[in-house]
Protein backbone atom coordinates (compact mmCIF):
# COMPACT_ATOMS: atom_id res chain seq x y z
CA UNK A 1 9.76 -7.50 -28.36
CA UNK A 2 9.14 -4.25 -26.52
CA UNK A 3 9.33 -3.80 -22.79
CA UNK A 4 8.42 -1.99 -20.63
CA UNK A 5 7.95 -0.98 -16.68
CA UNK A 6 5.26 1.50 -15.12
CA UNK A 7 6.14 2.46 -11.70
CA UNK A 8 4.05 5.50 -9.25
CA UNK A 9 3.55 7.02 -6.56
CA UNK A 10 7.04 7.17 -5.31
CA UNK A 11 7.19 10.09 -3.26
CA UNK A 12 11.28 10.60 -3.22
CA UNK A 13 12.07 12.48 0.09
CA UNK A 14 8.55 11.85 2.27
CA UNK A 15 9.56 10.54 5.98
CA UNK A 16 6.75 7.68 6.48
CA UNK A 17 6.07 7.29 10.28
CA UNK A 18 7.76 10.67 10.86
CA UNK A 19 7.50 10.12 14.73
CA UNK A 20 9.15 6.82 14.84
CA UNK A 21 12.85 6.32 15.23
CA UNK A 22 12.78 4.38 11.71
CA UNK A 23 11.39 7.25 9.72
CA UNK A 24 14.99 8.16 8.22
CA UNK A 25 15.48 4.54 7.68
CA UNK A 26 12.13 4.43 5.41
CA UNK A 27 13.01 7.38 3.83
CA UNK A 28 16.16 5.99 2.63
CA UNK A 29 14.73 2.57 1.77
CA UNK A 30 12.12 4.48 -0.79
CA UNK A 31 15.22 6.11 -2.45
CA UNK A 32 17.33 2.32 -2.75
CA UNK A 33 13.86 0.86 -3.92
CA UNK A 34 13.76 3.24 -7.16
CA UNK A 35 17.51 2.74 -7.31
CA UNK A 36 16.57 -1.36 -7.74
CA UNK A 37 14.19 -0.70 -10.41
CA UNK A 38 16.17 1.78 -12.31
CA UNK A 39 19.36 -1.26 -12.14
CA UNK A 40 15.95 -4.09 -13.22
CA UNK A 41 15.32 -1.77 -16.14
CA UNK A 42 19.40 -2.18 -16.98
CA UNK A 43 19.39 -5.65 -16.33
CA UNK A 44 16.26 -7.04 -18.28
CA UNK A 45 17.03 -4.43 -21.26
CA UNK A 46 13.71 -2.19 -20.44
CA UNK A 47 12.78 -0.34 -23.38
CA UNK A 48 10.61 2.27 -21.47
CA UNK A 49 9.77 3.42 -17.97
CA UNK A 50 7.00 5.00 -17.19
CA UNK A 51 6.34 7.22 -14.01
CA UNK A 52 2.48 7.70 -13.32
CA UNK A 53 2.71 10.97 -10.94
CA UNK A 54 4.05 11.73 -7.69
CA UNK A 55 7.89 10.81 -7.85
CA UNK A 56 8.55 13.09 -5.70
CA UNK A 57 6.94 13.93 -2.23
CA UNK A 58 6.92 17.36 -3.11
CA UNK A 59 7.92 20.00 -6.49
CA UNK A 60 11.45 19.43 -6.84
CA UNK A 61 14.37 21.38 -6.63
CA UNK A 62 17.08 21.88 -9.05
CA UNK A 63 19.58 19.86 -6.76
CA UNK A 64 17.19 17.06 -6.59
CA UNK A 65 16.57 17.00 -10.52
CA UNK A 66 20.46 17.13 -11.14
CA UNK A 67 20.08 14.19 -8.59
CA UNK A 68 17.44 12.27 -10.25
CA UNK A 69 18.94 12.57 -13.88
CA UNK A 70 22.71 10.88 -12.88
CA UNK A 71 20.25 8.19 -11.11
CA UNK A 72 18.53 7.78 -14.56
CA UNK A 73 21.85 7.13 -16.31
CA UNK A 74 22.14 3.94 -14.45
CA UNK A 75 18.94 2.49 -16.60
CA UNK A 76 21.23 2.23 -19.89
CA UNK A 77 19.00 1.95 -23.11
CA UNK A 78 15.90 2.84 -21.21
CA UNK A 79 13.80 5.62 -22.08
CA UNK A 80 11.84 7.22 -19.36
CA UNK A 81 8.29 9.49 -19.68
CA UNK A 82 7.22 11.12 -16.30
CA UNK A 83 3.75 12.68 -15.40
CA UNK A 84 3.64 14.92 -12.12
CA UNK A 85 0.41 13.94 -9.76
CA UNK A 86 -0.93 15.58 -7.37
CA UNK A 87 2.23 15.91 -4.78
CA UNK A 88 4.83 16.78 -7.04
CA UNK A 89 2.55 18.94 -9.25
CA UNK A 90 4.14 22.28 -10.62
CA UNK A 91 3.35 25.52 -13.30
CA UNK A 92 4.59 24.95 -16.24
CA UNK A 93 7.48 27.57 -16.19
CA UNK A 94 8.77 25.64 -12.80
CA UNK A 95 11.92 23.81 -12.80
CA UNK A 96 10.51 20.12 -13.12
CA UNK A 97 9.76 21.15 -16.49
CA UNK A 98 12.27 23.19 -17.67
CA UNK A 99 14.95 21.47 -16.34
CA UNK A 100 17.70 20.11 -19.43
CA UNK A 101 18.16 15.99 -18.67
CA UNK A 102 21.12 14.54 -19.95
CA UNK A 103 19.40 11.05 -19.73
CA UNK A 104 16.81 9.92 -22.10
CA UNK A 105 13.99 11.61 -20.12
CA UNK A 106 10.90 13.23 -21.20
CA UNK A 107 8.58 14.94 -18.66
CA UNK A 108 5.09 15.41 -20.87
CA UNK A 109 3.77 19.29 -19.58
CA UNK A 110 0.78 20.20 -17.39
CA UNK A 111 -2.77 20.94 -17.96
CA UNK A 112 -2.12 19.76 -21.67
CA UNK A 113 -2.95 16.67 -23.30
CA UNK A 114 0.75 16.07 -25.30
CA UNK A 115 2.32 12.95 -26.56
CA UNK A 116 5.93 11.05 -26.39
CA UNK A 117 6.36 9.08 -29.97
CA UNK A 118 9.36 6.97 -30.03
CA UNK A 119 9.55 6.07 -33.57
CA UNK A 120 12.15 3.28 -33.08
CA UNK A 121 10.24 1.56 -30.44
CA UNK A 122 6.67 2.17 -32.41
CA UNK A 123 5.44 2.81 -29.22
CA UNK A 124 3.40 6.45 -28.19
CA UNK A 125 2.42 7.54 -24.85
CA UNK A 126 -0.28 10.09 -24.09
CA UNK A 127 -0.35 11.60 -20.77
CA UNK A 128 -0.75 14.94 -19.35
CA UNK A 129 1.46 16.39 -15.89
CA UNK A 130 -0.78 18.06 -13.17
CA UNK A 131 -0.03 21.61 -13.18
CA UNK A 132 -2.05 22.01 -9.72
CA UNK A 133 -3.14 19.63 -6.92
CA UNK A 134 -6.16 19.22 -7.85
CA UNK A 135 -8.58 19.03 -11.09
CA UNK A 136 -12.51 17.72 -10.67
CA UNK A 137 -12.41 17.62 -15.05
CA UNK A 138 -12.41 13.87 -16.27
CA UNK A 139 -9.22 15.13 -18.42
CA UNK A 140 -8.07 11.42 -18.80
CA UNK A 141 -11.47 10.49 -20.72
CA UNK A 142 -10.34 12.96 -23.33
CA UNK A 143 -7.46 10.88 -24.27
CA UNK A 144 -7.14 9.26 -27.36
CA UNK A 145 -4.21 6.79 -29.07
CA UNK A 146 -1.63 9.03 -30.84
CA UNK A 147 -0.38 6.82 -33.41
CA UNK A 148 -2.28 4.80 -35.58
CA UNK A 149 -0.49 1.29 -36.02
CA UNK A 150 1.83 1.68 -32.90
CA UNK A 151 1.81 0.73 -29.39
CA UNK A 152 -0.61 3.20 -27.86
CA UNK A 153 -0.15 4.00 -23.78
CA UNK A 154 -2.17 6.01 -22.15
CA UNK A 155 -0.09 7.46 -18.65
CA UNK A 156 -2.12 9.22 -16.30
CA UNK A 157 -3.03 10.04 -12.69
CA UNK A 158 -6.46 9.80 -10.64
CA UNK A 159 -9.20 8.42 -10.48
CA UNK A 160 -11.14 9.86 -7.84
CA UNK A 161 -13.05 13.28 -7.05
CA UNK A 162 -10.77 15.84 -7.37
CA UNK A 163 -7.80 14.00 -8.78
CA UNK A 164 -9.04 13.63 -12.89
CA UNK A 165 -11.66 11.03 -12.26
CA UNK A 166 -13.11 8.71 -14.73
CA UNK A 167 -14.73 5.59 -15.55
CA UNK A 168 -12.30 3.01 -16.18
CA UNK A 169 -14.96 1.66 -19.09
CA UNK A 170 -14.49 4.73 -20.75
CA UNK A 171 -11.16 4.87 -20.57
CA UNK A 172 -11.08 0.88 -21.73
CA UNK A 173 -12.81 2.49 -24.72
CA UNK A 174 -10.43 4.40 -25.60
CA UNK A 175 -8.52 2.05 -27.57
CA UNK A 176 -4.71 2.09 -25.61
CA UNK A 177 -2.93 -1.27 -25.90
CA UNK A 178 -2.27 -0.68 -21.93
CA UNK A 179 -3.17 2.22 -19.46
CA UNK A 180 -0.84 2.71 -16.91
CA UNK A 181 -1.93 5.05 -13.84
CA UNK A 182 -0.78 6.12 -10.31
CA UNK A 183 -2.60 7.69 -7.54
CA UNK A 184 -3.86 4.43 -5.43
CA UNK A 185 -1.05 3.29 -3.62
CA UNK A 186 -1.99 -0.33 -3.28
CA UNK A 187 -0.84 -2.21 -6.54
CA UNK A 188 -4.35 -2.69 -8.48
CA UNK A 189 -4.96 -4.36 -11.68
CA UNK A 190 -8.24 -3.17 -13.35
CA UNK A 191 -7.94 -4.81 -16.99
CA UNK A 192 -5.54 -7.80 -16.92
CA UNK A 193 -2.76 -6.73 -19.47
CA UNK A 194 -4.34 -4.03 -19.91
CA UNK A 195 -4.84 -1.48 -17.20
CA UNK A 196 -3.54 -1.08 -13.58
CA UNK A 197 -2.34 1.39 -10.89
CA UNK A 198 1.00 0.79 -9.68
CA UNK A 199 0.70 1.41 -6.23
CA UNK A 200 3.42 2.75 -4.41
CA UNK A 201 7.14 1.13 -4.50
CA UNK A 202 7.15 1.46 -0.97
CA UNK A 203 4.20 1.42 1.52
CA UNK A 204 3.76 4.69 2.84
CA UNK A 205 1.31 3.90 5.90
CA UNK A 206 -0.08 1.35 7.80
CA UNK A 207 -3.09 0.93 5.81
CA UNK A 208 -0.81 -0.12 3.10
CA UNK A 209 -0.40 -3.62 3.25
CA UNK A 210 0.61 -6.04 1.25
CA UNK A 211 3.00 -6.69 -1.49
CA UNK A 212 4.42 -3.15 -3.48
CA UNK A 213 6.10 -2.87 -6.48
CA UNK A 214 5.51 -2.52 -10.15
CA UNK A 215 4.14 -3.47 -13.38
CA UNK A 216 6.55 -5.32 -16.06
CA UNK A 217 5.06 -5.56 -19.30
CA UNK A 218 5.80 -7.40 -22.60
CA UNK A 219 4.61 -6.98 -25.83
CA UNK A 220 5.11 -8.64 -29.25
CA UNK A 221 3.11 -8.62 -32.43
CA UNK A 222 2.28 -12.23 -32.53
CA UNK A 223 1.91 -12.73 -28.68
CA UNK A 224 -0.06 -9.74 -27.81
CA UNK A 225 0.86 -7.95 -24.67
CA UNK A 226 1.68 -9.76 -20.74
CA UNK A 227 1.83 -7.76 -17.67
CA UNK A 228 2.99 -9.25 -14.51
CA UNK A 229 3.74 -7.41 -11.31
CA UNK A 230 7.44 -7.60 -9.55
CA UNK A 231 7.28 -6.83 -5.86
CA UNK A 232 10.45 -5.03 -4.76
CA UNK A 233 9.59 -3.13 -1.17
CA UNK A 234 11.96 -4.05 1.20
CA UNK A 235 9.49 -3.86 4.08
CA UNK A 236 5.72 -4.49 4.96
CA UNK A 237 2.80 -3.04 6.87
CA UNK A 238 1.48 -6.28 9.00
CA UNK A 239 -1.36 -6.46 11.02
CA UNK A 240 -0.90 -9.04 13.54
CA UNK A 241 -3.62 -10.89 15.87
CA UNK A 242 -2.54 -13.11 18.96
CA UNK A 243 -4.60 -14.83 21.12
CA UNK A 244 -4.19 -15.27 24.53
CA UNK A 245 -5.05 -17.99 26.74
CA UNK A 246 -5.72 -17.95 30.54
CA UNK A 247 -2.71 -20.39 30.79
CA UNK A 248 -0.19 -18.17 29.76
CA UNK A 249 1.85 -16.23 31.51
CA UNK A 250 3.71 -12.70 30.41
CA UNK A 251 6.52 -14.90 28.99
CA UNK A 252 4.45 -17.04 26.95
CA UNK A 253 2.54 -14.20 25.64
CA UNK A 254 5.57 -12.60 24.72
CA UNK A 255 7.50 -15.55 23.20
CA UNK A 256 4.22 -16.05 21.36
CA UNK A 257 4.00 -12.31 19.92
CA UNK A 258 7.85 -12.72 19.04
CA UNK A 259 6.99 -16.46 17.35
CA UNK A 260 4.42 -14.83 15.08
CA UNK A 261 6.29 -11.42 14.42
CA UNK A 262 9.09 -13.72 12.80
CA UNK A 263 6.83 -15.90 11.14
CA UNK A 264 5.73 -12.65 9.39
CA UNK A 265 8.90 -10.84 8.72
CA UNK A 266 10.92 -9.47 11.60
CA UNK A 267 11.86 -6.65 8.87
CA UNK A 268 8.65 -5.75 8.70
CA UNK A 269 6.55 -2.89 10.52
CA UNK A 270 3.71 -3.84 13.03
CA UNK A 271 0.25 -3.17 13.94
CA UNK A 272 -0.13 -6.09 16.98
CA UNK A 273 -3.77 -6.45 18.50
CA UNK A 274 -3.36 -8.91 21.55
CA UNK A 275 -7.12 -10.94 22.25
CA UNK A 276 -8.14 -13.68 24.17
CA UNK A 277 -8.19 -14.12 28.16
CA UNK A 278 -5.68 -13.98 30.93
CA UNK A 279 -5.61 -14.68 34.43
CA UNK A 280 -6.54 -12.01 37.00
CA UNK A 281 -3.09 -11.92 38.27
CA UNK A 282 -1.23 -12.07 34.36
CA UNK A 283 -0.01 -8.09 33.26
CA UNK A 284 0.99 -7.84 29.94
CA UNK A 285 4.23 -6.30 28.79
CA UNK A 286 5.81 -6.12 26.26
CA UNK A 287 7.89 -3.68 26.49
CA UNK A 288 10.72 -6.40 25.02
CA UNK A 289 8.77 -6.67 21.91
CA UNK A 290 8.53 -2.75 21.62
CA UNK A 291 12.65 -2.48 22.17
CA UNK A 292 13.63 -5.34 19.38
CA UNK A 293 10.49 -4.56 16.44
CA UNK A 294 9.04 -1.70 14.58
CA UNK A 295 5.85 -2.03 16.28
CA UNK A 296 3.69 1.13 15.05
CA UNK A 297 0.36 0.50 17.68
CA UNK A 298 -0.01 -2.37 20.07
CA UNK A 299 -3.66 -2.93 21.81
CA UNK A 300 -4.36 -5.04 24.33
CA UNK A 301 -8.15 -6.44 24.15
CA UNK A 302 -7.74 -8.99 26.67
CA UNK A 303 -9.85 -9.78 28.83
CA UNK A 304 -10.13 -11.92 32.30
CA UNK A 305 -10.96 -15.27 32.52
CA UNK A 306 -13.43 -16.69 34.87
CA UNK A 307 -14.97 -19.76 36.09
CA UNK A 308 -17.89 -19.43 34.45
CA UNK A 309 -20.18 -22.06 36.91
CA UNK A 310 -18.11 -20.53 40.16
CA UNK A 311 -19.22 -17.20 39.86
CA UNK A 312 -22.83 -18.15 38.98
CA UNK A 313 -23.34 -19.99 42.45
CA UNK A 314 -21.43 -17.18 43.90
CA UNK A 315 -24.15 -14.62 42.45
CA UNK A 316 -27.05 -16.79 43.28
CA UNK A 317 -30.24 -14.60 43.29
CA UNK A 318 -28.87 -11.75 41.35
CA UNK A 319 -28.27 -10.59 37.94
CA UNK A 320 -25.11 -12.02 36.83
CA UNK A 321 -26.44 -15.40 38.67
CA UNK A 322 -29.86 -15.13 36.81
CA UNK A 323 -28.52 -14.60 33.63
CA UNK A 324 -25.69 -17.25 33.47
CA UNK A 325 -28.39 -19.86 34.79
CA UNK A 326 -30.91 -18.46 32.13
CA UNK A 327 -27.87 -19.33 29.01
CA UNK A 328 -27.08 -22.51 30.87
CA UNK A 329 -30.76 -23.76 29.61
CA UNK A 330 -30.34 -26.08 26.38
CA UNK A 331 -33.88 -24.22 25.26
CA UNK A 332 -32.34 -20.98 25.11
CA UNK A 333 -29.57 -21.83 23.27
CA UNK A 334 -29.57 -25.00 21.52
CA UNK A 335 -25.60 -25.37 20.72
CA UNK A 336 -23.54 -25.83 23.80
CA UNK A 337 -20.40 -23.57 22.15
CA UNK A 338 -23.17 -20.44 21.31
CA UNK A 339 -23.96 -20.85 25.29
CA UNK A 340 -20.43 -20.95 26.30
CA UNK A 341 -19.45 -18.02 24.64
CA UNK A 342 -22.99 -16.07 25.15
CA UNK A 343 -22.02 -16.76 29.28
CA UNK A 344 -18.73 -15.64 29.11
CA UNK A 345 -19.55 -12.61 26.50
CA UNK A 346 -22.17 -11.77 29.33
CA UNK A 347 -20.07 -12.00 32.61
CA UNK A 348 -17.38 -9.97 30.78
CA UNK A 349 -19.69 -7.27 29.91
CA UNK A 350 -21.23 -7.03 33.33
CA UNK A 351 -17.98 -7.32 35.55
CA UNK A 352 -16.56 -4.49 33.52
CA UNK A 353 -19.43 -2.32 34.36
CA UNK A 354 -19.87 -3.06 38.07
CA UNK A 355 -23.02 -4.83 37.33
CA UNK A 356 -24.22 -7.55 39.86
């Protein structure tokens, strides 16, 4: 049985939320992430790991290579084949490529279609590096299987205008016994067992959410090929909703915030959106919340809560009177809970413009 692990989109040395006090803390947790897959490849006796573009946040230096290949070492008996994308992209006389690895590395060259044939396995891979940031050319449609008889990857990145796009029925096509790809950074399966993008190890922003990790596959002659994917991130990107109720006070709200912040992971990094309706005489802080979480944005979209029939015999004879009397009628709206929420959606809108 051959297996193997496709990973992407890695981005060693980027500082995620670079103006928040846990940006160094992210950037380390990307690095101990890779370091868990490189001991999962040791551990379930990985035959091959590939890297679909952008394992670095940038062209790397020398230091950083030397780095990366004692890191590799730790993956005993796994062979690794690495395609730059568009972050980590570099000539082909730079360092990334030229660079000797004592580990069992190969890093396939830019702006060439090339192939990795590991007779032992009977496995081939057929990728090509980005040279540049950018290509508009469809260069992963040109791709064929290398080796008649063995198992045929194709490892690539794009998929979108100017990052090699293509048509993923094309590319189905093609033939490969799985296509592994990086460049979306949320975890996507196209083909079941077949075809996916990795997605980042880590999330990298906020509109990352969701589970991150990466693809293990199995493959044997008589029961064909199974890929499953292994989250590993050690944090999330949650967007939280509370509501509010005019009974609560700042306490409540915040124990509630805190109560559902838990529920969902303290470890985790938060975008909060507080809704509902206070009291006039209720502020909201939560400064507490702010202190003790990695809260990225908090909004506050409360609004006031009013007595509804009060403030219509308060208003008698003008427009916010007239037009919670009109919604009270059962003709106008036929379902009491539309008319309760059409008055109070109304007397909102006009006490926060001054309208009377």
């Amino acid at each position: 049985m051959f297996k193997f692990i496709h990973i992407a989109d890695v981005h060693l040395g980027m500082h995620p939320d670079k103006d928040k006090v846990w940006s160094d803390d992210r950037a380390a947790e990307i690095e101990a992430t890779f370091d868990t897959v490189l001991e999962h490849c040791a551990t379930h006796e990985v035959n091959l790991l590939l890297i679909a573009g952008d394992l670095f946040d940038a062209p790397p230096t020398e230091t950083e290579l030397r780095k990366l290949d004692a890191r590799l070492k730790k993956a005993t008996g796994t062979k690794v084949v690495i395609v730059t994308g568009s972050s980590d992209a570099a000539p082909a006389d730079s360092i990334f490529f030229k660079y000797g690895f004592e580990s069992d590395v190969t890093v396939l060259p830019p702006d060439v279609i090339s192939q990795a044939y590991f007779e032992e396995l009977g496995v081939a891979v057929t990728g090509i590096s980005y040279g540049r940031e950018h290509y508009d050319e469809p260069m992963l449609e040109h791709m064929t299987p290398a080796k008649e008889g063995a198992f045929n990857i194709l490892l690539g990145y794009g998929g979108e205008k100017g990052y090699m796009p293509f048509s993923k029925d094309r590319l189905l096509e093609k033939g490969f016994d799985y296509i592994a790809l990086g460049r979306r950074h949320k975890p996507t399966v196209v083909a079941e067992h077949k075809m996916a993008f990795a997605g980042s190890l880590e999330p990298l922003s906020y509109k990352e959410t969701g589970e991150h990790g990466y693809f293990f596959g199995k493959s044997d002659p008589e029961e064909g090929t199974e890929v499953s994917f292994v989250p590993v991130s050690l944090r999330k990107y949650v967007n939280l909703t509370v509501e509010v109720l005019p009974d609560m006070n700042n306490a409540a709200i915040t124990a509630k915030v805190e109560e559902a912040i838990r529920e969902s992971g303290s470890q985790n990094i938060f975008r909060i959106l507080v809704k509902g309706y206070k009291n006039s005489d209720v502020t909201i802080n939560l400064s507490e919340i702010l202190r003790r979480y990695q809260v990225l944005e908090l909004r506050d979209k409360t609004g006031y809560s009013y007595d509804i029939e009060e403030l219509a015999r308060e208003n008698t004879g003008n427009l916010l009177g007239e037009i919670v009397t009109r919604l009270s009628d059962e003709e106008s709206l036929t379902r009491e809970d539309i008319r309760e929420k059409a008055k109070r959606y109304a007397v909102l809108a006009l006490m926060d413009t001054g309208v009377s």
